[in-house]
PDB file of N, CA and C in Angstrom:
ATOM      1  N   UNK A   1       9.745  -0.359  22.297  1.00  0.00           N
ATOM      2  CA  UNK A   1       8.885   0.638  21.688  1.00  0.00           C
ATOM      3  C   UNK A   1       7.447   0.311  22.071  1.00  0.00           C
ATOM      4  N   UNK A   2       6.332   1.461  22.613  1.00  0.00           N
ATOM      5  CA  UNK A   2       5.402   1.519  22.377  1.00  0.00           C
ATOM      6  C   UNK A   2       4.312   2.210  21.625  1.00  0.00           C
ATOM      7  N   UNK A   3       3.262   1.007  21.319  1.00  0.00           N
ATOM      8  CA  UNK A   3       2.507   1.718  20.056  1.00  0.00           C
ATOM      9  C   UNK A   3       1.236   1.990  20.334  1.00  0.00           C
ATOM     10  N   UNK A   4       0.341   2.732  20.478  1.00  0.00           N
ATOM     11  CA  UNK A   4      -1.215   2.877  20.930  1.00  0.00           C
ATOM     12  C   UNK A   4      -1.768   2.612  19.684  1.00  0.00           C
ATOM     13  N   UNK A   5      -3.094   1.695  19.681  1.00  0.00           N
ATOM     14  CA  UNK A   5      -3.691   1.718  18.599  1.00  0.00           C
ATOM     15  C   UNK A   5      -5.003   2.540  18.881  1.00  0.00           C
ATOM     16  N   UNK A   6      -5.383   3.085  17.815  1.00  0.00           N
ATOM     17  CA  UNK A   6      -7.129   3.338  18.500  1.00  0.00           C
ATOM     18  C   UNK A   6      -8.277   2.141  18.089  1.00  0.00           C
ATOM     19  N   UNK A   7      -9.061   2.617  19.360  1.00  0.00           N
ATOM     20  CA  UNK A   7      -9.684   1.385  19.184  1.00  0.00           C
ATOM     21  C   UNK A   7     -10.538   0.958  18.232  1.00  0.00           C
ATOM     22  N   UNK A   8     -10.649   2.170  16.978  1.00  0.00           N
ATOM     23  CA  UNK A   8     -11.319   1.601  15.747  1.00  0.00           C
ATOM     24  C   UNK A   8     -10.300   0.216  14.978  1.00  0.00           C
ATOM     25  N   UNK A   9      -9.442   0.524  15.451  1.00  0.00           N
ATOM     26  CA  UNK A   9      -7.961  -0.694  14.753  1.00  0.00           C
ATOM     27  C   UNK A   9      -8.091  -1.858  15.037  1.00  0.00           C
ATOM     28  N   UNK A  10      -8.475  -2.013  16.442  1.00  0.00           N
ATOM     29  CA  UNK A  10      -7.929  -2.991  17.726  1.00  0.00           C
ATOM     30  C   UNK A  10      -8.910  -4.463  17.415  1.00  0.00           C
ATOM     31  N   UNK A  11     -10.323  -3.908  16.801  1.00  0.00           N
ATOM     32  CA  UNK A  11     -10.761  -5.261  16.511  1.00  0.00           C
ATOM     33  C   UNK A  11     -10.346  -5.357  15.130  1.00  0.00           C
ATOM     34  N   UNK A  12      -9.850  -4.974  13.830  1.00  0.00           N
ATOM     35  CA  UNK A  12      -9.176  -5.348  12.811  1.00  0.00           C
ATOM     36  C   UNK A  12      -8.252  -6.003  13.068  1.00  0.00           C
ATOM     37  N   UNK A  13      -7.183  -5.924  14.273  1.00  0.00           N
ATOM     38  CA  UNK A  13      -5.878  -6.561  14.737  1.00  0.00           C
ATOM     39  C   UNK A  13      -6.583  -7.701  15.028  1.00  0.00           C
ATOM     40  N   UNK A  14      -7.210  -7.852  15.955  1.00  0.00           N
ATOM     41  CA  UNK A  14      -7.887  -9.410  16.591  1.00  0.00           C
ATOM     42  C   UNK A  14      -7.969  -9.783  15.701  1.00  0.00           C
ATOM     43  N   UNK A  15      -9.095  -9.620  14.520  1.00  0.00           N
ATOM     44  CA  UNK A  15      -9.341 -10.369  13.551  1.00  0.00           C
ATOM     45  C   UNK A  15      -8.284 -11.066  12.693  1.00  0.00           C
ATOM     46  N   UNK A  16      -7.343 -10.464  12.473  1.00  0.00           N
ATOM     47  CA  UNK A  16      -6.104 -10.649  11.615  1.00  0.00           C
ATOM     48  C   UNK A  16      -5.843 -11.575  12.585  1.00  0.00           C
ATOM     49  N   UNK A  17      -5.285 -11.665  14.075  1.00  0.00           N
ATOM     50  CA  UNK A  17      -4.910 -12.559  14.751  1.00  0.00           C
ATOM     51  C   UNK A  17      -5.666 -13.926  15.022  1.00  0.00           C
ATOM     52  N   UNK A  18      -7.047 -14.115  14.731  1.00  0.00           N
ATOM     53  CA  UNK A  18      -8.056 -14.894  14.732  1.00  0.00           C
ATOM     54  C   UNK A  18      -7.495 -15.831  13.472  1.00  0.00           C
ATOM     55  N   UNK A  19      -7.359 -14.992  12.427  1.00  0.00           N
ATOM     56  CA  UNK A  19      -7.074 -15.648  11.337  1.00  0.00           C
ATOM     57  C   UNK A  19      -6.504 -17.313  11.364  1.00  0.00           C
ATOM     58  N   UNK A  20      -5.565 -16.571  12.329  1.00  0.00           N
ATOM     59  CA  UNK A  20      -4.548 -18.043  12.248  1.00  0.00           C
ATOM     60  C   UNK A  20      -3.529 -17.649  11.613  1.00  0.00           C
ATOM     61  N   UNK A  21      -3.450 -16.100  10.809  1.00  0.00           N
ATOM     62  CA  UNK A  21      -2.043 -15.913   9.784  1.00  0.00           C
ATOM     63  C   UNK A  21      -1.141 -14.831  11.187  1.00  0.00           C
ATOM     64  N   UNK A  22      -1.172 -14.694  12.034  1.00  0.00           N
ATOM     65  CA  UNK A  22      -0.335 -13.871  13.053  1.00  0.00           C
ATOM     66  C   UNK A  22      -0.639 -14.371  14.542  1.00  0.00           C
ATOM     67  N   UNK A  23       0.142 -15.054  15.318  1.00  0.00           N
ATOM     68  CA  UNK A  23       0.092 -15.417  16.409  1.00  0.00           C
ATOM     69  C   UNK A  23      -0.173 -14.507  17.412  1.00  0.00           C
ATOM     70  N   UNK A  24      -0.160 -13.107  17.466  1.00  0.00           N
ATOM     71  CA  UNK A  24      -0.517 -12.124  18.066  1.00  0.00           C
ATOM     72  C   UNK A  24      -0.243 -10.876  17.741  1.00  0.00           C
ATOM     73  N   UNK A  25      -0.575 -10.130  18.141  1.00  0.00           N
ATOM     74  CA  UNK A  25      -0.934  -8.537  17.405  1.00  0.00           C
ATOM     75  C   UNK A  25       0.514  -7.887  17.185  1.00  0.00           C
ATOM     76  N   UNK A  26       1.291  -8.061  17.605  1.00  0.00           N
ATOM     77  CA  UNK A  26       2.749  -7.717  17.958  1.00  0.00           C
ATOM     78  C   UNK A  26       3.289  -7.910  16.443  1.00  0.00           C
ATOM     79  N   UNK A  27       3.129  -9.465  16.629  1.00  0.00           N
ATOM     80  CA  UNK A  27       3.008 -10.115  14.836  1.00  0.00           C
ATOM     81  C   UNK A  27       2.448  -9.742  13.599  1.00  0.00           C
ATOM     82  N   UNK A  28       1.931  -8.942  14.091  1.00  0.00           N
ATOM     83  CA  UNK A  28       0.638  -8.416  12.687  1.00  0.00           C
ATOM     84  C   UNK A  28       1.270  -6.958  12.538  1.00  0.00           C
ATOM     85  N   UNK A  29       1.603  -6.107  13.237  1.00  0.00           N
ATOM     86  CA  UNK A  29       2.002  -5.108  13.671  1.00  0.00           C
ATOM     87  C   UNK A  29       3.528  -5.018  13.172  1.00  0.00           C
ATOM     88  N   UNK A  30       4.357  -5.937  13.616  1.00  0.00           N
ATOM     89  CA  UNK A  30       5.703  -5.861  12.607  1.00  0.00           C
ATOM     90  C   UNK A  30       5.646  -6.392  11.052  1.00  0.00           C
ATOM     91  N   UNK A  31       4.936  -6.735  11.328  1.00  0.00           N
ATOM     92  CA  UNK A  31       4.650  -7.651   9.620  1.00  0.00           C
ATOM     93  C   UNK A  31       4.181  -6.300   8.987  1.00  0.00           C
ATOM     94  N   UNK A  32       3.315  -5.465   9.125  1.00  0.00           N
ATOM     95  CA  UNK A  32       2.863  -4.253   8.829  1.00  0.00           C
ATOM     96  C   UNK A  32       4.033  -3.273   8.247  1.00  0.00           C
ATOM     97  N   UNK A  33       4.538  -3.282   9.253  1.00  0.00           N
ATOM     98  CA  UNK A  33       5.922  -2.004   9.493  1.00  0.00           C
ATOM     99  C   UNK A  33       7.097  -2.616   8.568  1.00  0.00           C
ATOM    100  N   UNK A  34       7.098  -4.240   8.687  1.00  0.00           N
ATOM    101  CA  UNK A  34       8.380  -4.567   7.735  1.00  0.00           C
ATOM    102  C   UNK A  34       7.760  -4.113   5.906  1.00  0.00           C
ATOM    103  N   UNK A  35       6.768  -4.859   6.076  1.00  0.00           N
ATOM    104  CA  UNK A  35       6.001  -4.674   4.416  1.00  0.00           C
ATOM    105  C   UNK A  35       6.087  -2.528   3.644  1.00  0.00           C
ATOM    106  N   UNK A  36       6.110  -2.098   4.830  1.00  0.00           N
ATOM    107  CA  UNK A  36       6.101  -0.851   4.568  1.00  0.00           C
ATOM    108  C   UNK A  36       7.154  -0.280   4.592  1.00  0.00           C
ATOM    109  N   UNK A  37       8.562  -0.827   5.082  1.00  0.00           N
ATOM    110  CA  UNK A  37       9.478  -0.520   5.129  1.00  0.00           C
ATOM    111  C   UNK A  37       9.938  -0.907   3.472  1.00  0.00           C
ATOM    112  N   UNK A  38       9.926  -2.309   3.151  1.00  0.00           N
ATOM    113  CA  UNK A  38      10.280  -2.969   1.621  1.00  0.00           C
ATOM    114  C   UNK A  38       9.835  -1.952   0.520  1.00  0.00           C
ATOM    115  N   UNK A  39       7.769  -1.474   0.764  1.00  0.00           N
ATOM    116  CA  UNK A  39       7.860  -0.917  -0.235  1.00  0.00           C
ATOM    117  C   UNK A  39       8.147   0.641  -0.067  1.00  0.00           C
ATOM    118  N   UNK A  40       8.885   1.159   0.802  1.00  0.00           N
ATOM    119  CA  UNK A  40       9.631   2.561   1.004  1.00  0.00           C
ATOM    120  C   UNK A  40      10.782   2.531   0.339  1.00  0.00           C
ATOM    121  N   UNK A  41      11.323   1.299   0.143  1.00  0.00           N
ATOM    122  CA  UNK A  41      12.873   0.648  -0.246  1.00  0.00           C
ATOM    123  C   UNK A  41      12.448   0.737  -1.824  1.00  0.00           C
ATOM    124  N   UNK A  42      12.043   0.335  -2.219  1.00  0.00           N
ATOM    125  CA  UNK A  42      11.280  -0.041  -3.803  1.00  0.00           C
ATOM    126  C   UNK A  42      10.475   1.219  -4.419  1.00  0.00           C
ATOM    127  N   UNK A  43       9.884   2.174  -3.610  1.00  0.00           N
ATOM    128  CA  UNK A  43       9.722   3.327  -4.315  1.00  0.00           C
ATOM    129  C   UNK A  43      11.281   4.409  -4.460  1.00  0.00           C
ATOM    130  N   UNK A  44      11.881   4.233  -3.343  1.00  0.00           N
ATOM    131  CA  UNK A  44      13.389   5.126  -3.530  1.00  0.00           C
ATOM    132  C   UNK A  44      14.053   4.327  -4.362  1.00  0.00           C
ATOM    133  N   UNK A  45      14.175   2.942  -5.193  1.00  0.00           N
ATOM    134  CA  UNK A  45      14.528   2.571  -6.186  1.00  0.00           C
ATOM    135  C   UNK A  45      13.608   2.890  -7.572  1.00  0.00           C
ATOM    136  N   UNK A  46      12.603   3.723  -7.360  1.00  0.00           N
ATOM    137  CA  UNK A  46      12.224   3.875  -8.352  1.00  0.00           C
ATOM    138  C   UNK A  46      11.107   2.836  -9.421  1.00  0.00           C
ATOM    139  N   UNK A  47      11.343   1.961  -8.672  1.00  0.00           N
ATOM    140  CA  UNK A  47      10.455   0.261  -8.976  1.00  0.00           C
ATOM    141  C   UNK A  47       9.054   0.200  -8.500  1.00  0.00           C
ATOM    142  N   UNK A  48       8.140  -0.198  -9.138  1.00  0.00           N
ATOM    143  CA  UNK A  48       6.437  -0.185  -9.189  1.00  0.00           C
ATOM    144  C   UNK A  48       5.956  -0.781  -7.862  1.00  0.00           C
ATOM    145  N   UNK A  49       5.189  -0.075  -7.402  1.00  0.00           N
ATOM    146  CA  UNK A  49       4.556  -1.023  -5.749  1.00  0.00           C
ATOM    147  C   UNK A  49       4.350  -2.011  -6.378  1.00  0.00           C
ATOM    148  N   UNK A  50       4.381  -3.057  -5.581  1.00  0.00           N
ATOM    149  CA  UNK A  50       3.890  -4.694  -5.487  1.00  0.00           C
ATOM    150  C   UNK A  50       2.096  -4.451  -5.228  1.00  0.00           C
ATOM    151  N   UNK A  51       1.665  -5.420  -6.603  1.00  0.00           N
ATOM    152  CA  UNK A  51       0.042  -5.492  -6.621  1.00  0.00           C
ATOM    153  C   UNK A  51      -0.250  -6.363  -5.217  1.00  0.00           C
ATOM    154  N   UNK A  52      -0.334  -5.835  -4.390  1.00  0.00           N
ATOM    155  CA  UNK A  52      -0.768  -7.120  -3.148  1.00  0.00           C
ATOM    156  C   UNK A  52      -2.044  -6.592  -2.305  1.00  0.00           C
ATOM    157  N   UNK A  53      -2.172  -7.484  -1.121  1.00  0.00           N
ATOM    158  CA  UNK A  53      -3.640  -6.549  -0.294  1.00  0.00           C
ATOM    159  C   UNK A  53      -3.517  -5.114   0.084  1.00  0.00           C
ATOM    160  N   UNK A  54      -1.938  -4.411   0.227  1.00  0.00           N
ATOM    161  CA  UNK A  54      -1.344  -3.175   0.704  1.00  0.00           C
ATOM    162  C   UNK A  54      -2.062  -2.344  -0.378  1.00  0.00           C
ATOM    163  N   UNK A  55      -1.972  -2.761  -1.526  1.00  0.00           N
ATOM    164  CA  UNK A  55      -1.429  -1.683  -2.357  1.00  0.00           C
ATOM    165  C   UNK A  55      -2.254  -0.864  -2.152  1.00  0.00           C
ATOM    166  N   UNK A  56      -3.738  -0.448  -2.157  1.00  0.00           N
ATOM    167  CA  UNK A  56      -4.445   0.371  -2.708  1.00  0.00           C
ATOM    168  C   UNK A  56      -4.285   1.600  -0.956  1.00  0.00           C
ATOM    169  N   UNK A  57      -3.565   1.368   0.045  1.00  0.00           N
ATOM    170  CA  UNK A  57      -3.050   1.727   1.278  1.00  0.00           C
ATOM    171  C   UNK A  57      -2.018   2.302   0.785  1.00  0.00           C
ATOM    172  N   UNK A  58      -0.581   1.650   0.172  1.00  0.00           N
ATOM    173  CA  UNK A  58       0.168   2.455  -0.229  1.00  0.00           C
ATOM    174  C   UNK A  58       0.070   3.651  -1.354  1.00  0.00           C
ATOM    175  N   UNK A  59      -0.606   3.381  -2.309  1.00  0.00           N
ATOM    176  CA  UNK A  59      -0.993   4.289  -3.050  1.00  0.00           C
ATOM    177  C   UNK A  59      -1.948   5.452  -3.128  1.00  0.00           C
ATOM    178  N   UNK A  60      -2.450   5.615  -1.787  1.00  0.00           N
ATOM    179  CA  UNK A  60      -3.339   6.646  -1.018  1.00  0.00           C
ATOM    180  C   UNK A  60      -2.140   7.592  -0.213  1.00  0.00           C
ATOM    181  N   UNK A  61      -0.868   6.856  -0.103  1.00  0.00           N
ATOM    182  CA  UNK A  61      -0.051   7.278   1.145  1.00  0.00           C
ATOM    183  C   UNK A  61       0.620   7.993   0.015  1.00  0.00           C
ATOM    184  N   UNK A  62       0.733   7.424  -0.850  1.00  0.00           N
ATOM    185  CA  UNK A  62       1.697   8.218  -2.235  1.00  0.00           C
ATOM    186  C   UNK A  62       0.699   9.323  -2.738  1.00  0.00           C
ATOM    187  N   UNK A  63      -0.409   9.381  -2.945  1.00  0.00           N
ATOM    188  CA  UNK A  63      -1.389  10.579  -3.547  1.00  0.00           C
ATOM    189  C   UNK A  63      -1.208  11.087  -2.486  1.00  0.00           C
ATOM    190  N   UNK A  64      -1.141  11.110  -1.303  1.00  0.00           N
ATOM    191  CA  UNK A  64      -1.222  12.474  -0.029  1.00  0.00           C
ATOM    192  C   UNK A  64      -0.161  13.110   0.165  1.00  0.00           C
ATOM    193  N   UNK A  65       1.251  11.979  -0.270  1.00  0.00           N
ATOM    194  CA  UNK A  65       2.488  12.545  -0.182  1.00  0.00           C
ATOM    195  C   UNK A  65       2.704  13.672  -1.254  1.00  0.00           C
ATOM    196  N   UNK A  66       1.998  13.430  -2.696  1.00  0.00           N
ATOM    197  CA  UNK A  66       2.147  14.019  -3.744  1.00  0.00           C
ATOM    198  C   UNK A  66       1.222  15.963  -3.431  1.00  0.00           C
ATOM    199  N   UNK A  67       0.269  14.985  -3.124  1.00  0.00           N
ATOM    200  CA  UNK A  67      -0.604  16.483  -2.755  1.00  0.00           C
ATOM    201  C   UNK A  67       0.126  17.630  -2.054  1.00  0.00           C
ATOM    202  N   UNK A  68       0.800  16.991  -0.863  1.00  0.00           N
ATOM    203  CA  UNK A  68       1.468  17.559  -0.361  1.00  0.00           C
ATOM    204  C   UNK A  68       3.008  18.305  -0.383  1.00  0.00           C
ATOM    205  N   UNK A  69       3.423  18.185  -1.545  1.00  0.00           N
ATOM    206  CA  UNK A  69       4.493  18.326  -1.658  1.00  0.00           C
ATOM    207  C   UNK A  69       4.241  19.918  -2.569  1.00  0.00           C
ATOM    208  N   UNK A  70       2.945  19.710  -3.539  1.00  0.00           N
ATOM    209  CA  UNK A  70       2.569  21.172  -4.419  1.00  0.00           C
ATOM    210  C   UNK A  70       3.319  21.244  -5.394  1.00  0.00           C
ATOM    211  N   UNK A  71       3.978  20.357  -5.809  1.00  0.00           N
ATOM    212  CA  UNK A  71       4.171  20.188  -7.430  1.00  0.00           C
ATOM    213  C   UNK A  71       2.624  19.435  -8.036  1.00  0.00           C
ATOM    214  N   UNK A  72       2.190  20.252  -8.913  1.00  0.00           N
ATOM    215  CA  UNK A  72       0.919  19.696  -9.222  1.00  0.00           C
ATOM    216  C   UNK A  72       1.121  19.582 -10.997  1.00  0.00           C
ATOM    217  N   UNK A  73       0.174  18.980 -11.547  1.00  0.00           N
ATOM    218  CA  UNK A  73       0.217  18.928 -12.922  1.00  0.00           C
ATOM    219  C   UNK A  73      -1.303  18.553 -13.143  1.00  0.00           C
ATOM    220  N   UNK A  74      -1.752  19.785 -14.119  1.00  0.00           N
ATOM    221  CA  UNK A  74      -3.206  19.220 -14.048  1.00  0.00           C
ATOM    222  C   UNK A  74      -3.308  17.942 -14.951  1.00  0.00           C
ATOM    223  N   UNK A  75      -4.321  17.057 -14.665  1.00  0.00           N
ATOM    224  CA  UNK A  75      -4.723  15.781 -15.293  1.00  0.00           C
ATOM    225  C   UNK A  75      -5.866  16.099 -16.051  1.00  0.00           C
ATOM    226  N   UNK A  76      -6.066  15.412 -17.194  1.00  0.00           N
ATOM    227  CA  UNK A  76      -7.167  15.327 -17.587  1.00  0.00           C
ATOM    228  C   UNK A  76      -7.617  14.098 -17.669  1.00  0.00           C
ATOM    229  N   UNK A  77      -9.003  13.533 -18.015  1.00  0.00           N
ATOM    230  CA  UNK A  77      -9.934  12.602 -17.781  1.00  0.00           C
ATOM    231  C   UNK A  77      -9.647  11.450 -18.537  1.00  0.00           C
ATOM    232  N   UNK A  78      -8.858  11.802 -19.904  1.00  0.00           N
ATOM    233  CA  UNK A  78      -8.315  11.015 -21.387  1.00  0.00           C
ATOM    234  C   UNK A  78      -6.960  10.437 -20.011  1.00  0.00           C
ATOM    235  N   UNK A  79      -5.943  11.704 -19.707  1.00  0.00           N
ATOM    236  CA  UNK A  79      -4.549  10.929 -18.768  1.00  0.00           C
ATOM    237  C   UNK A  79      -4.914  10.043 -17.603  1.00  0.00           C
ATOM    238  N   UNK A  80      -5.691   9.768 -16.722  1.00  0.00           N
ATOM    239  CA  UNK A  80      -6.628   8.968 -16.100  1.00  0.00           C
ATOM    240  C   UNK A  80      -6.688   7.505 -16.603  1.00  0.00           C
ATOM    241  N   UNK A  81      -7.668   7.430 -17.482  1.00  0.00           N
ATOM    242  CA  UNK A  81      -7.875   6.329 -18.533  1.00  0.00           C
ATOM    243  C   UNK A  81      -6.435   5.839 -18.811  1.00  0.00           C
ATOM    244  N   UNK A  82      -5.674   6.609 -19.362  1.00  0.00           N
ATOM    245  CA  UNK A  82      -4.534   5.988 -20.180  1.00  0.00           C
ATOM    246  C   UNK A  82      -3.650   5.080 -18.583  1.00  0.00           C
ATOM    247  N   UNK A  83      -3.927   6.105 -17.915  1.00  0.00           N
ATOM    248  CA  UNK A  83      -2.585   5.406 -16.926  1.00  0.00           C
ATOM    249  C   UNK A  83      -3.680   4.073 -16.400  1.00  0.00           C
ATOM    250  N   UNK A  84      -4.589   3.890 -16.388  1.00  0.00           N
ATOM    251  CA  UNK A  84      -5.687   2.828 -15.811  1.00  0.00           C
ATOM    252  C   UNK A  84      -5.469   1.747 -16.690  1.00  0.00           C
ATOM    253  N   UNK A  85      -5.086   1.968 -17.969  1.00  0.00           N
ATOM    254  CA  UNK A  85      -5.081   0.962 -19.116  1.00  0.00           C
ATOM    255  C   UNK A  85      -3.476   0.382 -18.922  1.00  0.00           C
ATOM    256  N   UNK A  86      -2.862   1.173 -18.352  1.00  0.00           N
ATOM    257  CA  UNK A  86      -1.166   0.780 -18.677  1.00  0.00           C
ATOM    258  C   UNK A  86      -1.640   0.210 -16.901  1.00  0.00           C
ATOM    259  N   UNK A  87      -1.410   0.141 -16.203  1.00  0.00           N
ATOM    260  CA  UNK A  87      -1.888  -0.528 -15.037  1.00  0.00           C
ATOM    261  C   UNK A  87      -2.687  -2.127 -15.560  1.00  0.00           C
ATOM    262  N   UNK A  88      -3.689  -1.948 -15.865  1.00  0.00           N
ATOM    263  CA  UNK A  88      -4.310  -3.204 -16.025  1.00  0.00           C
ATOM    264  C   UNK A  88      -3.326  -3.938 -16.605  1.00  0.00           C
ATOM    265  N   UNK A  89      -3.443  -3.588 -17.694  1.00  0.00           N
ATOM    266  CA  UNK A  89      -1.705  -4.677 -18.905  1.00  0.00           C
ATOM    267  C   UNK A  89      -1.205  -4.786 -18.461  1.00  0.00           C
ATOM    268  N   UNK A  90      -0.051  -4.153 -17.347  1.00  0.00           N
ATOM    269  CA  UNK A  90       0.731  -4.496 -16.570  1.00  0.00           C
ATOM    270  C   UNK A  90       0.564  -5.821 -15.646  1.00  0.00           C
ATOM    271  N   UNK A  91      -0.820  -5.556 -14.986  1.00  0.00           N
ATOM    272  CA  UNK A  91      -1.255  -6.273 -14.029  1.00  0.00           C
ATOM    273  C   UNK A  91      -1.526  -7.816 -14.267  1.00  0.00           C
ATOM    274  N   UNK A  92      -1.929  -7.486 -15.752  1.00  0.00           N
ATOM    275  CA  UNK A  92      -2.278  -8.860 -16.419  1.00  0.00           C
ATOM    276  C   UNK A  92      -0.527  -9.625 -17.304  1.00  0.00           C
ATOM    277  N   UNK A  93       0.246  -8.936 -17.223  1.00  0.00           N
ATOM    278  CA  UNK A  93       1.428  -9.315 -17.952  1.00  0.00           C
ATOM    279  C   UNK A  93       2.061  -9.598 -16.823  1.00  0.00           C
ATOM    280  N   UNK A  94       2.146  -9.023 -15.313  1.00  0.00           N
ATOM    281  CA  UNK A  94       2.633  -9.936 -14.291  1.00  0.00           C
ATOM    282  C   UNK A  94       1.882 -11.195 -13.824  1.00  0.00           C
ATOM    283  N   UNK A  95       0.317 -11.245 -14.151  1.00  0.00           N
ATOM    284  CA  UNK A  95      -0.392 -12.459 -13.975  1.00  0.00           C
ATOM    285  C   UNK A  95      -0.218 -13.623 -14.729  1.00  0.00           C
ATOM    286  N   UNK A  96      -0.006 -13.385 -16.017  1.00  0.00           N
ATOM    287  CA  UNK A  96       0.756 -13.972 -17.149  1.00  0.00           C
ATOM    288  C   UNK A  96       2.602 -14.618 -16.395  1.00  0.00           C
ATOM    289  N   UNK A  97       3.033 -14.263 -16.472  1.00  0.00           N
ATOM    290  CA  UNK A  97       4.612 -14.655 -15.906  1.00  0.00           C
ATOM    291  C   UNK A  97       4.400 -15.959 -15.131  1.00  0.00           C
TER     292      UNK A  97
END
C-alpha cells in the first residue's frame, strides 16, 4: 500500500520519528491506523473512547460523523455543561483507579 502525505504532515511525522518513540515514519503511520482501528472497535461496542493524546482527534471525527448523518437534536447551553461535568468525574474516577 501506498500513502501520500501532504507536506503540512511530513514534518509532524519527522518529529514523531525524532522522538525516539517510532523508528521511522512507516512506524508512526501504522501505529496511527492500528490505534484507530481499536477505537473504531470500541465505539461499535458501544464503550467510551480512551482519554489518551487521540482523543480530542477522535472526537472531532465523531462530531463530523454525527453532523453528517442529520439526525440532529437541539442542545442547549445547561446539556453542554452537564455532559462536561459527567466527563470530568469520569475522567477523574478513571484517574482515581
Amino acid at each position: 500500500m501506498h500513502v501520500t502525505i501532504p507536506d503540512s504532515l511530513k514534518e509532524f511525522i519527522e518529529e514523531q520519528v525524532s522522538s525516539g518513540r517510532y523508528p521511522d515514519p512507516d512506524a508512526f503511520v501504522s501505529d496511527l491506523v492500528r490505534t484507530e482501528a481499536e477505537m473504531f472497535k470500541q465505539i461499535g461496542a458501544g464503550e467510551a473512547l480512551p482519554v489518551d493524546q487521540h482523543f480530542g482527534r477522535r472526537l472531532e471525527a465523531l462530531l463530523d460523523e454525527a453532523e453528517q448523518s442529520g439526525d440532529h437534536l437541539d442542545v442547549t447551553r445547561e446539556d453542554c455543561d452537564a455532559v462536561e461535568r459527567e466527563a470530568l468525574d469520569l475522567l477523574r474516577d478513571s484517574k482515581s483507579s
